[in-house]
C-alpha atoms as a PDB file:
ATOM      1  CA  UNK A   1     114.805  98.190  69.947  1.00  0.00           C
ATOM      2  CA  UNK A   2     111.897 100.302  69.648  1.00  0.00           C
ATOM      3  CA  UNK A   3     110.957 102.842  72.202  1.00  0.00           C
ATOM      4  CA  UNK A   4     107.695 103.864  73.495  1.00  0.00           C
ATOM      5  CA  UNK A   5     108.521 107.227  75.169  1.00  0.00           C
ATOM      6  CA  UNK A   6     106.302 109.186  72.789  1.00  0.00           C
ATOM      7  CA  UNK A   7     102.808 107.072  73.477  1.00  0.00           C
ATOM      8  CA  UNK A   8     100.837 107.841  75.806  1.00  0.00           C
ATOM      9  CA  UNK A   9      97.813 105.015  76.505  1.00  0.00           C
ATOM     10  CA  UNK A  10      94.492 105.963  78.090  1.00  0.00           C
ATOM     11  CA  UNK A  11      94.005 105.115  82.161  1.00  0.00           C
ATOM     12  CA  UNK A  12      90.469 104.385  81.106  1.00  0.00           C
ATOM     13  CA  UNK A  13      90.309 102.476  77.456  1.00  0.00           C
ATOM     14  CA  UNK A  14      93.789 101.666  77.017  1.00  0.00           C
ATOM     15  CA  UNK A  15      93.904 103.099  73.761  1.00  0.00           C
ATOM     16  CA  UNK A  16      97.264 104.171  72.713  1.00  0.00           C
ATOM     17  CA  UNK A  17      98.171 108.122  71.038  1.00  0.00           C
ATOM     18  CA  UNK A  18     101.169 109.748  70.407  1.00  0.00           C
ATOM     19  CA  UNK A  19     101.749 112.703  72.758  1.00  0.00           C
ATOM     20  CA  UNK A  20     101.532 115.796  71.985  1.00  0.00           C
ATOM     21  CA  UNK A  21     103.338 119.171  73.258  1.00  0.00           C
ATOM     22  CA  UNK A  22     100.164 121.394  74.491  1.00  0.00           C
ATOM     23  CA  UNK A  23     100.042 125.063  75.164  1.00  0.00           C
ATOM     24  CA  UNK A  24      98.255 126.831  77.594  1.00  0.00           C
ATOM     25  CA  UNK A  25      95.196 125.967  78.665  1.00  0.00           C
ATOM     26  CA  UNK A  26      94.976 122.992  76.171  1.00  0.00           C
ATOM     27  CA  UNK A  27      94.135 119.458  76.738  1.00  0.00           C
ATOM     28  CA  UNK A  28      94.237 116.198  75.204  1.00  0.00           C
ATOM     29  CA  UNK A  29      90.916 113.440  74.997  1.00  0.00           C
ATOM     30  CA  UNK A  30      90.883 110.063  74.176  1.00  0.00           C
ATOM     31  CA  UNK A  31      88.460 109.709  70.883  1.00  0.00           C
ATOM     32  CA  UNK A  32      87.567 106.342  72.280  1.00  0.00           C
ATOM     33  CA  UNK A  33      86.078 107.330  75.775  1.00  0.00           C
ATOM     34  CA  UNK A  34      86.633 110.785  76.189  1.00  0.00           C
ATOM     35  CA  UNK A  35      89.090 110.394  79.101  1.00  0.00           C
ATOM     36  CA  UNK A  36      91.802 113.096  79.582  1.00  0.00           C
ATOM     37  CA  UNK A  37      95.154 111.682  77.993  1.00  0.00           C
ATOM     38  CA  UNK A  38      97.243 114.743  78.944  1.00  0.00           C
ATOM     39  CA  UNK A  39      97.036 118.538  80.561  1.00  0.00           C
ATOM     40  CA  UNK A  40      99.065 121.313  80.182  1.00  0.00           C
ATOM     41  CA  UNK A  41     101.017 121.903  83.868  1.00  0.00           C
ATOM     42  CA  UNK A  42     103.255 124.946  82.969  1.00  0.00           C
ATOM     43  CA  UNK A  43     105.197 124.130  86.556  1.00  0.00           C
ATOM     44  CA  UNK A  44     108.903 123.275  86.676  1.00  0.00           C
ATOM     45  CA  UNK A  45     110.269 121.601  88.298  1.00  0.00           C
ATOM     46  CA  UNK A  46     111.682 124.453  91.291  1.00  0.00           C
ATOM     47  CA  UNK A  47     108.191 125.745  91.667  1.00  0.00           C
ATOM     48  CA  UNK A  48     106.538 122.284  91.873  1.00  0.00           C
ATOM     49  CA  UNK A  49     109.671 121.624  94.807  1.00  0.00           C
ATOM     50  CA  UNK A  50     108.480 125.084  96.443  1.00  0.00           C
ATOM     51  CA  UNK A  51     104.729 124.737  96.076  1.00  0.00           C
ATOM     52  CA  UNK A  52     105.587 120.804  97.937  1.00  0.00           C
ATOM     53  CA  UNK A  53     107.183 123.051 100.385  1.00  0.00           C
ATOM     54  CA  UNK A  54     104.700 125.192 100.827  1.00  0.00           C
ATOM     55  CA  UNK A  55     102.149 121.981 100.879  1.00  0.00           C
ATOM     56  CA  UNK A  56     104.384 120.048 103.740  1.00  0.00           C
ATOM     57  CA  UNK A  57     104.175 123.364 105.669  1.00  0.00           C
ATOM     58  CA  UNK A  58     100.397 123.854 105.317  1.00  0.00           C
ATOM     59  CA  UNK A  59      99.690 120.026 106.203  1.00  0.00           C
ATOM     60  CA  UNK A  60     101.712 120.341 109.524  1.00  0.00           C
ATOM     61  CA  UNK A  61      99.116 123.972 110.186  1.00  0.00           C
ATOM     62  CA  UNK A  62      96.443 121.452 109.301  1.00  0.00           C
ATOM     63  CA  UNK A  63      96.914 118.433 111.351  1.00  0.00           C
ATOM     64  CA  UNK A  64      98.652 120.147 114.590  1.00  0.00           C
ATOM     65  CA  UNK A  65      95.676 123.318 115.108  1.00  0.00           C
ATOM     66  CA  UNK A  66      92.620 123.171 115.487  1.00  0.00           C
ATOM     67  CA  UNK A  67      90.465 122.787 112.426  1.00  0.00           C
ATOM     68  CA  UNK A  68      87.028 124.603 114.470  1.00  0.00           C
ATOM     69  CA  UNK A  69      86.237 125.489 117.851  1.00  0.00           C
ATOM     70  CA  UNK A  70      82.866 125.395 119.632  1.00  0.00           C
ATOM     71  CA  UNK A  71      81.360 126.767 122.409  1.00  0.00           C
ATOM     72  CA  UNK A  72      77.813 127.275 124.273  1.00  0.00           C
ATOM     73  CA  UNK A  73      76.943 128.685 127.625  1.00  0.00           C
ATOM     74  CA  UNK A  74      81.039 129.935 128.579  1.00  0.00           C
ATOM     75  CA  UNK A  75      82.525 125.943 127.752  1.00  0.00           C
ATOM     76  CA  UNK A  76      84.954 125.955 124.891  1.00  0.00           C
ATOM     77  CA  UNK A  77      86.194 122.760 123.054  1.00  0.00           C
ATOM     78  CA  UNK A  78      88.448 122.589 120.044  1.00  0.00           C
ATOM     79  CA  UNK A  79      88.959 119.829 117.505  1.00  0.00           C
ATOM     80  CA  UNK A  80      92.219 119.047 115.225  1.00  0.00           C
ATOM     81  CA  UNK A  81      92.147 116.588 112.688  1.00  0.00           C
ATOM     82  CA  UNK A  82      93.920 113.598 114.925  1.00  0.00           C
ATOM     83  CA  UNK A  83      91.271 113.782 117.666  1.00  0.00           C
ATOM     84  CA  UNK A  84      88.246 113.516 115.085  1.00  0.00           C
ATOM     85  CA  UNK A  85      90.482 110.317 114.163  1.00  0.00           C
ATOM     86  CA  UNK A  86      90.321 109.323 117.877  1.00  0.00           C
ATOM     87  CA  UNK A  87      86.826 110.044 118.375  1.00  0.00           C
ATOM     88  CA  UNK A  88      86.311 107.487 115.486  1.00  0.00           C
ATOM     89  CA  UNK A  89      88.290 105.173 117.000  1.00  0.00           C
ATOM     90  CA  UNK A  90      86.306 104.914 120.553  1.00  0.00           C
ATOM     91  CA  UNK A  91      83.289 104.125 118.845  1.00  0.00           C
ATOM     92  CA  UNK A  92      81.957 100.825 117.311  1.00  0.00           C
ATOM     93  CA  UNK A  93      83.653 101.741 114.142  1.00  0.00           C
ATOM     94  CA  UNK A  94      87.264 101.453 114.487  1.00  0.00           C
ATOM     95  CA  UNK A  95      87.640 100.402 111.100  1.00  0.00           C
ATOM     96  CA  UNK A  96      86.104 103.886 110.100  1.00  0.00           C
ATOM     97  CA  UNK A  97      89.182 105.592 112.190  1.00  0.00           C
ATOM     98  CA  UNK A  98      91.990 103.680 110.259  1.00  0.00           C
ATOM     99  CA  UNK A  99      90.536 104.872 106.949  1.00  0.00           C
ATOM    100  CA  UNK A 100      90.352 108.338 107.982  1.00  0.00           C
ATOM    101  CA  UNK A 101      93.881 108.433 109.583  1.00  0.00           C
ATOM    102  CA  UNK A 102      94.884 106.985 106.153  1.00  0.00           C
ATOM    103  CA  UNK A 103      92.837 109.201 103.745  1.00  0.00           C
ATOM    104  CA  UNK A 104      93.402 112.660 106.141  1.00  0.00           C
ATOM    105  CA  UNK A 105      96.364 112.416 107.425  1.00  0.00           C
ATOM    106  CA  UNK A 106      99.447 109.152 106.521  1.00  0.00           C
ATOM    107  CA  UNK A 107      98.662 109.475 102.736  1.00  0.00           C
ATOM    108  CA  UNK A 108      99.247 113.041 102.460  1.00  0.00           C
ATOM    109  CA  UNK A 109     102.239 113.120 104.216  1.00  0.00           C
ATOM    110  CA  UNK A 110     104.036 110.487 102.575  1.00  0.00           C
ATOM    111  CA  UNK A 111     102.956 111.777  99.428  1.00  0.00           C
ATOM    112  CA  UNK A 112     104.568 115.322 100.508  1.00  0.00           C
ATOM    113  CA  UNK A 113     107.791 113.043 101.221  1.00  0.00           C
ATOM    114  CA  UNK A 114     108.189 111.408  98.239  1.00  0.00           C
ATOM    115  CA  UNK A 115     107.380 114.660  96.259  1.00  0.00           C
ATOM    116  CA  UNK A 116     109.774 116.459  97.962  1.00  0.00           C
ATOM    117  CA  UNK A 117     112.600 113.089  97.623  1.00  0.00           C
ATOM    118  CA  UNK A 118     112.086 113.042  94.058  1.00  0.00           C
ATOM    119  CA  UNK A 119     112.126 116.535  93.526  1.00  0.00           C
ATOM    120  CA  UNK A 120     114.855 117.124  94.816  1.00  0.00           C
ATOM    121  CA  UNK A 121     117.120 115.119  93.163  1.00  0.00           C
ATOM    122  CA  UNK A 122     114.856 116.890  90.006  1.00  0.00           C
ATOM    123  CA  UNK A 123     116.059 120.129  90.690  1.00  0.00           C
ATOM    124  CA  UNK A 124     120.209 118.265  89.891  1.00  0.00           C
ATOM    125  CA  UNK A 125     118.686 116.557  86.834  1.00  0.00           C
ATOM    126  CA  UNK A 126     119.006 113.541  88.291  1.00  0.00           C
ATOM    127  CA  UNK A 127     117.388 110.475  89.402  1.00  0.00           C
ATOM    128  CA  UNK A 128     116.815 109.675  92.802  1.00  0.00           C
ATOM    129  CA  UNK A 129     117.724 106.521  94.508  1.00  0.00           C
ATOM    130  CA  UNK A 130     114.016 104.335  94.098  1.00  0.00           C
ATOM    131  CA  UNK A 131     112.982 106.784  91.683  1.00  0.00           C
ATOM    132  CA  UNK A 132     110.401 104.039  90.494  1.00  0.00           C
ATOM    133  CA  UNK A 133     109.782 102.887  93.829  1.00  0.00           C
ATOM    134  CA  UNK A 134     108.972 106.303  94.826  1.00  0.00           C
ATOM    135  CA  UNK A 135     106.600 107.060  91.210  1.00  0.00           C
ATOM    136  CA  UNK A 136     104.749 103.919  91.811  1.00  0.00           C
ATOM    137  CA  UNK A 137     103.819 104.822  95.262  1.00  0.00           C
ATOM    138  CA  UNK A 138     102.811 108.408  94.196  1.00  0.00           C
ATOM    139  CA  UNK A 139     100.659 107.192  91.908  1.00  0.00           C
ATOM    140  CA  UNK A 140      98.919 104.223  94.701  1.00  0.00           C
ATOM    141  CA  UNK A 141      98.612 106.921  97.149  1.00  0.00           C
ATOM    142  CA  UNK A 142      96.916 109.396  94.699  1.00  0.00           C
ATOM    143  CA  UNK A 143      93.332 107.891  95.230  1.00  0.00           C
ATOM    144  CA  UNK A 144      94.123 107.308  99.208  1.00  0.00           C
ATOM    145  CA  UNK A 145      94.648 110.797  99.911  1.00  0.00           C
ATOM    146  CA  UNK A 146      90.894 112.589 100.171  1.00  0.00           C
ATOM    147  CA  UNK A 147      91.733 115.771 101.876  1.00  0.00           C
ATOM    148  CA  UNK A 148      88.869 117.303  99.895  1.00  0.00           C
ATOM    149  CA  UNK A 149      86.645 115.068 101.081  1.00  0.00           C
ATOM    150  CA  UNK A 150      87.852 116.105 104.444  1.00  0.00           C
ATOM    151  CA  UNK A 151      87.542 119.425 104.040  1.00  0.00           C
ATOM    152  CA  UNK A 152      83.842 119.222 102.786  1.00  0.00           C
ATOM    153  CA  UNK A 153      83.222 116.891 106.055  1.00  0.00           C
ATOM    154  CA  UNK A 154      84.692 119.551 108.034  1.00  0.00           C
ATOM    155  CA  UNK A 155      82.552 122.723 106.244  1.00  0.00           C
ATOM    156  CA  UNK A 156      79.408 120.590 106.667  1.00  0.00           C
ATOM    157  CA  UNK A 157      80.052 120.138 110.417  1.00  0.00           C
ATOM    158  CA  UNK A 158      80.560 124.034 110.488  1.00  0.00           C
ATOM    159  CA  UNK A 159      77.662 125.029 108.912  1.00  0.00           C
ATOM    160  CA  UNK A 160      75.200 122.631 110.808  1.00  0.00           C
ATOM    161  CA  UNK A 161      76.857 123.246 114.136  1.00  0.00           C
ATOM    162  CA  UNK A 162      76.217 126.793 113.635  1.00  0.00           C
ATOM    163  CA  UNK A 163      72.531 127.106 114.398  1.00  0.00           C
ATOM    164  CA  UNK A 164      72.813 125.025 117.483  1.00  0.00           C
ATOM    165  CA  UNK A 165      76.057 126.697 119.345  1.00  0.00           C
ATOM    166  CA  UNK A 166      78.823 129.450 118.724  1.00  0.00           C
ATOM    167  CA  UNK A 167      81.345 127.504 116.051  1.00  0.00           C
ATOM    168  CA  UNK A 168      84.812 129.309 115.186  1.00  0.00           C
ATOM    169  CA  UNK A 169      86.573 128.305 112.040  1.00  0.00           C
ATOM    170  CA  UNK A 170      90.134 127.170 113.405  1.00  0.00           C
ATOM    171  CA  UNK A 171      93.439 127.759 111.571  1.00  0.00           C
ATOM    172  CA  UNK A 172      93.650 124.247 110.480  1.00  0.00           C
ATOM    173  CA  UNK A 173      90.270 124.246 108.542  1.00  0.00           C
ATOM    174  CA  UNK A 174      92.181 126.896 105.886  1.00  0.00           C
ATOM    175  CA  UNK A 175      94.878 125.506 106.090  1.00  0.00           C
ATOM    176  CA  UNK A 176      93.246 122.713 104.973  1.00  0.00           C
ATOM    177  CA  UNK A 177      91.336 123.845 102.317  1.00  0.00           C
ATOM    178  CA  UNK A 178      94.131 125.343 100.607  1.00  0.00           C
ATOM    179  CA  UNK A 179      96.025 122.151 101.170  1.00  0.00           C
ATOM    180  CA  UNK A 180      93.715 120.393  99.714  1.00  0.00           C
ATOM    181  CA  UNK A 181      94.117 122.448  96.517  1.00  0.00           C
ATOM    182  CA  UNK A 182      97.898 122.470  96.336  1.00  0.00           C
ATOM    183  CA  UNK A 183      97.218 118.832  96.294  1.00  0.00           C
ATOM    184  CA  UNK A 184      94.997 118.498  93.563  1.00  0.00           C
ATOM    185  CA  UNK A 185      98.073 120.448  91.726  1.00  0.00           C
ATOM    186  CA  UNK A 186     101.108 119.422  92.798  1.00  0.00           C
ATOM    187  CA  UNK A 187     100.005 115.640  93.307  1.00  0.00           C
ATOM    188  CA  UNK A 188      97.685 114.985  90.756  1.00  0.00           C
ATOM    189  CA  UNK A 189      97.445 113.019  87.350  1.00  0.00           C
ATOM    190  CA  UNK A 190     100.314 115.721  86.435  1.00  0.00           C
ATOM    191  CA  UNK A 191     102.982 113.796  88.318  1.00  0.00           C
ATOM    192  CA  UNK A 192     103.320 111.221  85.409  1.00  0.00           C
ATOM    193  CA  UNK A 193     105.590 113.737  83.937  1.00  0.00           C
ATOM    194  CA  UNK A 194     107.850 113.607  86.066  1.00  0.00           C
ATOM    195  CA  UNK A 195     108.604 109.999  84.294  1.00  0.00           C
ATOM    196  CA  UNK A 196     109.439 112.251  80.780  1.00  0.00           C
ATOM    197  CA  UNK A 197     111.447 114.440  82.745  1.00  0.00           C
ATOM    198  CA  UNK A 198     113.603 112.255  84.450  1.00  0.00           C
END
């Protein structure tokens, strides 16, 4: 029976390539569309465990304190993440709320979960129970989570606030944005090797 752990076929064509081993820096394209096949991660797979971690930690800073506070003429009001969600919710546009709970806050977290289940059966060399289960769910969840989108809600609403009253930056607003980064890393396209390591 022939195997097919060596090709690697384009998200965007479906072209098929061999893979290649890449150093630093490097890159793959597809010829066809010029879609990236593969990118060099460099992380194994004890720092990707502490960097999801570190991510799980920074989401609960996010989500649980405040992400700005404002204030004009001595009244003070602070906002977190889950009451912009129930703001949203009050309003004609429920809908609206559900997505943003989704996209903000439930994707990330389960994607932090399953990172951190997988993982850490990783670190034994092993498989963990609904190892494909949990990969197929990574990758549905990858375009759901928009915490950068969040974040450059969040820095717009700072900046435009700021000529009209007194607007604070909150703890959760970094600890968003570098959330939103470790992300990017730890959760991206890159995750598909965890299927060659395992």
């Amino acid at each position: 029976m022939a195997t097919t752990d060596h090709l690697i076929i384009c998200e965007h064509c479906d072209c098929v390539y061999e893979k290649v081993t890449l150093a630093k820096h490097q890159k793959t394209l597809c010829t066809r569309c010029g879609g990236v096949l593969q990118r060099y991660n460099g992380l194994s797979v004890e720092q990707r465990l502490a960097l999801t971690f570190t991510a799980a930690v920074l989401w609960t800073f996010a989500n649980f304190y405040p992400v700005m506070s404002i204030s004009l003429k001595g009244l003070k009001n602070s906002a977190t993440l889950w009451d912009s969600v129930l703001a949203l919710s009050q309003g004609p546009i429920t809908f609206i709320a559900l997505v943003a709970a989704v996209s903000m806050i439930i994707a990330p977290v389960f994607q932090l979960l399953l990172l951190i289940w997988v993982l850490s059966y990783a670190l034994a060399n092993q498989r963990s129970p609904g190892f494909r289960f949990c990969m197929r769910w990574l990758e549905t969840l990858r375009p759901w989570s928009m915490l950068e989108v969040c974040l450059l809600g969040a820095m717009v609403a700072v900046f435009k606030l700021a000529g009209l009253l007194d607007v604070l930056p909150g703890i959760g607003l970094f600890a968003l944005a570098v959330l939103s980064l470790m992300m990017i890393r730890i959760a991206g396209r890159d995750i598909r090797e965890l299927w060659d390591i395992l």
